[in-house]
C-alpha atoms as a PDB file:
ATOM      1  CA  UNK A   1     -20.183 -50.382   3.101  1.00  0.00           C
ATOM      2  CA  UNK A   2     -21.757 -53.251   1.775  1.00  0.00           C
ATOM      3  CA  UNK A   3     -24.403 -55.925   2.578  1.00  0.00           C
ATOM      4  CA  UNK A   4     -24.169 -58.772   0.744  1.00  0.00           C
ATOM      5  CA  UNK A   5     -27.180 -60.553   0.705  1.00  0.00           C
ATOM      6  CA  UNK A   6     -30.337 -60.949  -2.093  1.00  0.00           C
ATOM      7  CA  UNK A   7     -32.269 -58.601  -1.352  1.00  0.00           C
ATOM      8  CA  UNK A   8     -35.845 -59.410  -2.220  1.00  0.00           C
ATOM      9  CA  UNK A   9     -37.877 -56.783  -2.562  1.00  0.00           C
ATOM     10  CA  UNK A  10     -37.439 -54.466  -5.300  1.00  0.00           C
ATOM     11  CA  UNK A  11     -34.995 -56.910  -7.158  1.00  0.00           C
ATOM     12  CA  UNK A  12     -38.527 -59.392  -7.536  1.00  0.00           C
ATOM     13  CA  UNK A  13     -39.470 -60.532 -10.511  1.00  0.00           C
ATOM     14  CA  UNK A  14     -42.659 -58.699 -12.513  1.00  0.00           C
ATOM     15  CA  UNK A  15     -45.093 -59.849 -15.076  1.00  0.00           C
ATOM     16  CA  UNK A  16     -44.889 -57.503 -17.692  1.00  0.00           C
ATOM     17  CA  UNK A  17     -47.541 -58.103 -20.553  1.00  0.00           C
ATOM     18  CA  UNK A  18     -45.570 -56.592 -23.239  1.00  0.00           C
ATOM     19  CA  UNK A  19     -43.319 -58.503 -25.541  1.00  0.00           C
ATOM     20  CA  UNK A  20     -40.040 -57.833 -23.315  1.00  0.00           C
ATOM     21  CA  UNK A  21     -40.277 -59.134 -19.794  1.00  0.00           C
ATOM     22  CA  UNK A  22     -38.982 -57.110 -17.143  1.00  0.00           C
ATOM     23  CA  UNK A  23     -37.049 -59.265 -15.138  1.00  0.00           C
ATOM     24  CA  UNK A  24     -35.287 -58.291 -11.587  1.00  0.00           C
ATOM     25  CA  UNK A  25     -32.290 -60.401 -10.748  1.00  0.00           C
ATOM     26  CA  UNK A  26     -31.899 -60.855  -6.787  1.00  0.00           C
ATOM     27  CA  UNK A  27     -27.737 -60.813  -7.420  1.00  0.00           C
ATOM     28  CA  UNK A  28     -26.052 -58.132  -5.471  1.00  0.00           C
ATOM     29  CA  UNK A  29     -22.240 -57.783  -5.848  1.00  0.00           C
ATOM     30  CA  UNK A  30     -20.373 -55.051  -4.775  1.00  0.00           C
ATOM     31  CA  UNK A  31     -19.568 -52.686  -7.597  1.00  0.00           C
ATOM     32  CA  UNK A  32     -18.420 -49.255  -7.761  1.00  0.00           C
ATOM     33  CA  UNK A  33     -20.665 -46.484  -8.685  1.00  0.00           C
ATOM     34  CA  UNK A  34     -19.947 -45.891 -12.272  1.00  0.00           C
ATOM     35  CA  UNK A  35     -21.762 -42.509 -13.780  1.00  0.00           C
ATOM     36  CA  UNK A  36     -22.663 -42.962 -17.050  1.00  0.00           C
ATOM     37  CA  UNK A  37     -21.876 -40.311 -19.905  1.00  0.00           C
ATOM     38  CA  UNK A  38     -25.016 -38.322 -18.942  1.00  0.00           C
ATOM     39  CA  UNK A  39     -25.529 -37.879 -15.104  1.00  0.00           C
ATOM     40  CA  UNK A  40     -29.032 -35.788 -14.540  1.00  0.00           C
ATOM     41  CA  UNK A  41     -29.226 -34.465 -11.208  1.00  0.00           C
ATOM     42  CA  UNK A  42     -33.059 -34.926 -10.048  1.00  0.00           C
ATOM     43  CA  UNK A  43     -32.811 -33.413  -6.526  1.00  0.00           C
ATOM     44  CA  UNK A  44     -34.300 -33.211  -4.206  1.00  0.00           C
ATOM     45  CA  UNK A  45     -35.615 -36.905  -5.296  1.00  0.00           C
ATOM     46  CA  UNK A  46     -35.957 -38.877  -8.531  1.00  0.00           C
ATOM     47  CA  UNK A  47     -39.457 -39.060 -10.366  1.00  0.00           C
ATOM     48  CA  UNK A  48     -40.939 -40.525 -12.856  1.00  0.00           C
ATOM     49  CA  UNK A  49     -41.056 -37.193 -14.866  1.00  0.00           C
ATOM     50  CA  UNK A  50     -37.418 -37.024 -14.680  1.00  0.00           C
ATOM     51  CA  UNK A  51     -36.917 -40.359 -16.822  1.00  0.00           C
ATOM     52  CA  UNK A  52     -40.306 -39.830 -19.265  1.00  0.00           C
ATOM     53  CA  UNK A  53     -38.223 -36.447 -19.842  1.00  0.00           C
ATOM     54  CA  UNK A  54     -35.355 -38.345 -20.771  1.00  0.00           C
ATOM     55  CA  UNK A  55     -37.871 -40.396 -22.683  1.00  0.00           C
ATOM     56  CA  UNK A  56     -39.385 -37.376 -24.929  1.00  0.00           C
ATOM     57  CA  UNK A  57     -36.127 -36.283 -25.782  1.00  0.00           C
ATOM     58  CA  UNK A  58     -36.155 -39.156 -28.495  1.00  0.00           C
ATOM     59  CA  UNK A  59     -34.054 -42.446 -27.991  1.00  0.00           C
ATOM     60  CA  UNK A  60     -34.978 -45.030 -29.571  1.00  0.00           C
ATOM     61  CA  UNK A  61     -37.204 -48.245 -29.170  1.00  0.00           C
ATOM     62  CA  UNK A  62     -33.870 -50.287 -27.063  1.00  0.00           C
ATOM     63  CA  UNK A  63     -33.518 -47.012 -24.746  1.00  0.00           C
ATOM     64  CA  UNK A  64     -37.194 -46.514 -24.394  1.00  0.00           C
ATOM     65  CA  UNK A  65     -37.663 -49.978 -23.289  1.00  0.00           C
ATOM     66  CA  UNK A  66     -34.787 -49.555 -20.866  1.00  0.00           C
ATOM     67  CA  UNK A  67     -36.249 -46.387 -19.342  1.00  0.00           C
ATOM     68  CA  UNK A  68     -39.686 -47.885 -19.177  1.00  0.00           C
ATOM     69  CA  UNK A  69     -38.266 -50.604 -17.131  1.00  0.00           C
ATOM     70  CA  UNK A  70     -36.756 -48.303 -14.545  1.00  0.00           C
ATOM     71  CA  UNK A  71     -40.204 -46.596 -14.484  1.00  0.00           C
ATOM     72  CA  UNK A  72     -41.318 -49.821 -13.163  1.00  0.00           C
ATOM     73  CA  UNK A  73     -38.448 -50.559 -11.037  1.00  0.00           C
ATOM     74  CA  UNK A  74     -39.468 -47.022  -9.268  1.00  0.00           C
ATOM     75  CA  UNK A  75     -42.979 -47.682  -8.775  1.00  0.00           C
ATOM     76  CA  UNK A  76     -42.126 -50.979  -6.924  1.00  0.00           C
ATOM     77  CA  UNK A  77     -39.843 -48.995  -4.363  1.00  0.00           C
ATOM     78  CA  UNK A  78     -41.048 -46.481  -1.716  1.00  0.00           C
ATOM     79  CA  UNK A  79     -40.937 -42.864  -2.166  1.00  0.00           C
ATOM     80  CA  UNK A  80     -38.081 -42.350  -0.103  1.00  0.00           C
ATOM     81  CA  UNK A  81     -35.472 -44.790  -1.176  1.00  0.00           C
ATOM     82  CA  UNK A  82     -35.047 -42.358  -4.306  1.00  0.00           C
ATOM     83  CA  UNK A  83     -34.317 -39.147  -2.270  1.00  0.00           C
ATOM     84  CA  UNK A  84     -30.905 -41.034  -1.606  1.00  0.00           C
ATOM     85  CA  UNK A  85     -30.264 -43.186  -4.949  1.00  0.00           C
ATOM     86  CA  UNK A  86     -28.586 -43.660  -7.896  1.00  0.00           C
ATOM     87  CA  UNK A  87     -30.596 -45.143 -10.983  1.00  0.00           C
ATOM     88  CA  UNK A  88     -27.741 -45.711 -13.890  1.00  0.00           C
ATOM     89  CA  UNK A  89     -29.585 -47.016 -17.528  1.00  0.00           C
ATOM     90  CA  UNK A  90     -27.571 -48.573 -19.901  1.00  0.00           C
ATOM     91  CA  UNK A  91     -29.090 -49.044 -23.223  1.00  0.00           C
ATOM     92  CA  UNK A  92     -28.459 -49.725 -27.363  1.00  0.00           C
ATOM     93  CA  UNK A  93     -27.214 -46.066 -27.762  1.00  0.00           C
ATOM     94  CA  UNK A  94     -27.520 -44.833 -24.281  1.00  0.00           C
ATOM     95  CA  UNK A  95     -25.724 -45.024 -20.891  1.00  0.00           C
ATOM     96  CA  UNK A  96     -27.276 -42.371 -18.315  1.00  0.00           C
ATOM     97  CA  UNK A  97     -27.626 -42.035 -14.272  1.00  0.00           C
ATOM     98  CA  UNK A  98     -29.771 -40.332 -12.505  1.00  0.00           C
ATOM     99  CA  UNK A  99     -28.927 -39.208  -9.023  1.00  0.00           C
ATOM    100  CA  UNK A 100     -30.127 -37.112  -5.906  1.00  0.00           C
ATOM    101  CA  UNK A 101     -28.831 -37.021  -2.565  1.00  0.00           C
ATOM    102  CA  UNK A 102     -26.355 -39.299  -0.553  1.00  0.00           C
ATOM    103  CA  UNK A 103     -26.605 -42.159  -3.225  1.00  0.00           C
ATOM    104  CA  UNK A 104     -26.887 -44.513  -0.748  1.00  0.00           C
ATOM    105  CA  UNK A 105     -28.977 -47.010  -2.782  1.00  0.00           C
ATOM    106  CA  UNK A 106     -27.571 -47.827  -6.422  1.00  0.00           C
ATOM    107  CA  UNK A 107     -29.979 -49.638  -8.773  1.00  0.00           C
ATOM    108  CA  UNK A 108     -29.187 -50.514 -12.208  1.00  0.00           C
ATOM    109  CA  UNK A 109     -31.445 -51.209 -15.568  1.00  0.00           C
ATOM    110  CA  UNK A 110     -30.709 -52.883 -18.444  1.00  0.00           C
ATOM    111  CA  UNK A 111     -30.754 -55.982 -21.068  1.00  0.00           C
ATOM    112  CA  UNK A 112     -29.052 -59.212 -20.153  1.00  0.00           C
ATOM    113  CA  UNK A 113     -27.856 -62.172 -22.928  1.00  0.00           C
ATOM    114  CA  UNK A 114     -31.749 -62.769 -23.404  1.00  0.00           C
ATOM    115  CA  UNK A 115     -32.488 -59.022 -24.643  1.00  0.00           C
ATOM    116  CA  UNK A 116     -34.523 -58.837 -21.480  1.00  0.00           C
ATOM    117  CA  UNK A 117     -34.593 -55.903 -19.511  1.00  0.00           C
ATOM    118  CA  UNK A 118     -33.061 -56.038 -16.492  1.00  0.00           C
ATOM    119  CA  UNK A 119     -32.989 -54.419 -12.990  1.00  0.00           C
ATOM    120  CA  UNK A 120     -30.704 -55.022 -10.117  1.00  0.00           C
ATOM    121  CA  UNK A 121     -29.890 -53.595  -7.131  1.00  0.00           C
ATOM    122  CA  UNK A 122     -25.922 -52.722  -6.977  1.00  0.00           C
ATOM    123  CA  UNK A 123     -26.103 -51.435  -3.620  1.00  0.00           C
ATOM    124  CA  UNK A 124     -29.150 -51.533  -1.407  1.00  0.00           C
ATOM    125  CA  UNK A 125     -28.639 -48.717   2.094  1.00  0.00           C
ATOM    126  CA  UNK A 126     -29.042 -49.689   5.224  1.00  0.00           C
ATOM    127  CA  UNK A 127     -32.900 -48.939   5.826  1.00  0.00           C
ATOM    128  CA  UNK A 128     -33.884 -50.823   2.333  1.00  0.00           C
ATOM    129  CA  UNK A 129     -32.185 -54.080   3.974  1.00  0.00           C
ATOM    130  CA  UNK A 130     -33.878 -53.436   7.314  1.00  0.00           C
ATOM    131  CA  UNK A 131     -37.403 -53.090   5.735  1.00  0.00           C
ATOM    132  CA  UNK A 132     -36.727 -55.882   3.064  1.00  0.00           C
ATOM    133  CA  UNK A 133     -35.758 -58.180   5.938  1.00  0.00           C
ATOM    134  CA  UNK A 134     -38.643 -57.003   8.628  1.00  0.00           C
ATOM    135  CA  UNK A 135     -41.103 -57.482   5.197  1.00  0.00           C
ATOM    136  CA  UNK A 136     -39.892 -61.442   5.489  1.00  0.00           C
ATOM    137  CA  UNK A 137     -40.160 -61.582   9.037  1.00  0.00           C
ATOM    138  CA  UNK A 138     -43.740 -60.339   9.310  1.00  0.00           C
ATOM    139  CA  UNK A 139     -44.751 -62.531   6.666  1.00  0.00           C
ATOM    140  CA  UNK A 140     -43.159 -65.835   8.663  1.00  0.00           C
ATOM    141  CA  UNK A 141     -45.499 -64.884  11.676  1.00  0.00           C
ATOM    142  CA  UNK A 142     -48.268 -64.298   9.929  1.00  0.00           C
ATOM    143  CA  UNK A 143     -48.051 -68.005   8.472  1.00  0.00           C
ATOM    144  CA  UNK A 144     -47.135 -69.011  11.806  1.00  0.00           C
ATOM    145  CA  UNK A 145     -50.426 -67.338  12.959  1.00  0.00           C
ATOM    146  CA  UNK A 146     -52.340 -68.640  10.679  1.00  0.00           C
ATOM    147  CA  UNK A 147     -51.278 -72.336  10.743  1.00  0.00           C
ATOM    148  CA  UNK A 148     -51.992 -71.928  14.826  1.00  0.00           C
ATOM    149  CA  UNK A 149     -55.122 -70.000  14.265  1.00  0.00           C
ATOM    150  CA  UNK A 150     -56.306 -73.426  11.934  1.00  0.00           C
ATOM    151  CA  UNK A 151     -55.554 -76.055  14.807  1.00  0.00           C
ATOM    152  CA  UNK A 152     -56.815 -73.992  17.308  1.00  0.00           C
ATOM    153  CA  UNK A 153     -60.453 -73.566  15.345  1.00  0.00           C
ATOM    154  CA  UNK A 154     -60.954 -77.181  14.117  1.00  0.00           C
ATOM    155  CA  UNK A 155     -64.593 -78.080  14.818  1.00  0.00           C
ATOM    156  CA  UNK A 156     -64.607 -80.435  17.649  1.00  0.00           C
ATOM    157  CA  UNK A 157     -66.351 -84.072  17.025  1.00  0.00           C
ATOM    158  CA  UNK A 158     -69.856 -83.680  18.594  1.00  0.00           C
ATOM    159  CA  UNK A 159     -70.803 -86.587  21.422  1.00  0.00           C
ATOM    160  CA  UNK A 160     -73.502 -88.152  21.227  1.00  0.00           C
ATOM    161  CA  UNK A 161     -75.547 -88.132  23.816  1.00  0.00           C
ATOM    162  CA  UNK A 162     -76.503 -91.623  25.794  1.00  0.00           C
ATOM    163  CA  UNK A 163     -79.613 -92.735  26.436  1.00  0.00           C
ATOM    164  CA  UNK A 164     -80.131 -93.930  30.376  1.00  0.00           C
ATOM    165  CA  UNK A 165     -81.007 -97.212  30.019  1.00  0.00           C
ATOM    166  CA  UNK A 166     -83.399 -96.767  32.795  1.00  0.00           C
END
């Protein structure tokens, strides 16, 4: 099943102080989970170790900069959207997923036209949209609160008192 509407959360845009931005695109279109020509089964959930391992085993500087971007792309998420997920890489020389569970999340990291590495999320489940959209929803009342909470405490003009004329 999916829901087709920009997510926001994990497909935000980071500042990355390197040389190659990491850059999240906030398209997602309904694609078919493709496994790439390695598929590395990380269950019961996929770490960070599982992608530096990838990393040690010595790809070069395109791939590494690929991997390190879905390093980042996983520290942005919660814990347990990668018990159920699929994180495919597609690189210079390399085209690898990583899996573990139901794979109801699909993610995807890569460069676009701009040699940029990107991530996007193919397939967001059903509890990523629910906390993406409650995220947005708290945030709209708390501006709402605020704005209310700065009428409410405006100073009020003192009076002056008046001097009886008497």
């Amino acid at each position: 099943m999916y829901h087709g509407s920009g997510i926001p959360d994990v497909c935000q845009t980071l500042a990355n102080p390197r040389r190659y931005p990491l850059v999240y695109s906030t398209s997602c279109r309904p694609i078919k989970l493709t496994i790439g020509s390695e598929a590395i089964d990380c269950s019961p959930c996929i770490h960070e170790s599982d992608v530096l391992a990838k990393m040690r085993e010595g790809v070069c500087e395109g791939d590494r900069l690929v991997l390190r971007g879905a390093i980042k792309l996983m520290e942005q998420a919660p814990e347990w959207v990668w018990e159920d997920a699929a994180l495919r890489c597609i690189g210079d020389y390399m085209d690898c997923t990583f899996y573990a569970g139901d794979l109801a999340s699909r993610f995807t990291v890569g460069f676009n036209r701009k040699a940029e590495v990107v991530a996007r999320c193919d397939h967001p489940s059903v509890w990523l949209i629910v906390r993406n959209y409650s995220a947005i929803a708290w945030a709209a009342v708390g501006k709402a609160v605020h704005i209310v909470s700065k009428t409410i405490s405006k100073p009020h003009k003192k009076r002056k008192k008046q001097r009886s004329k008497y």
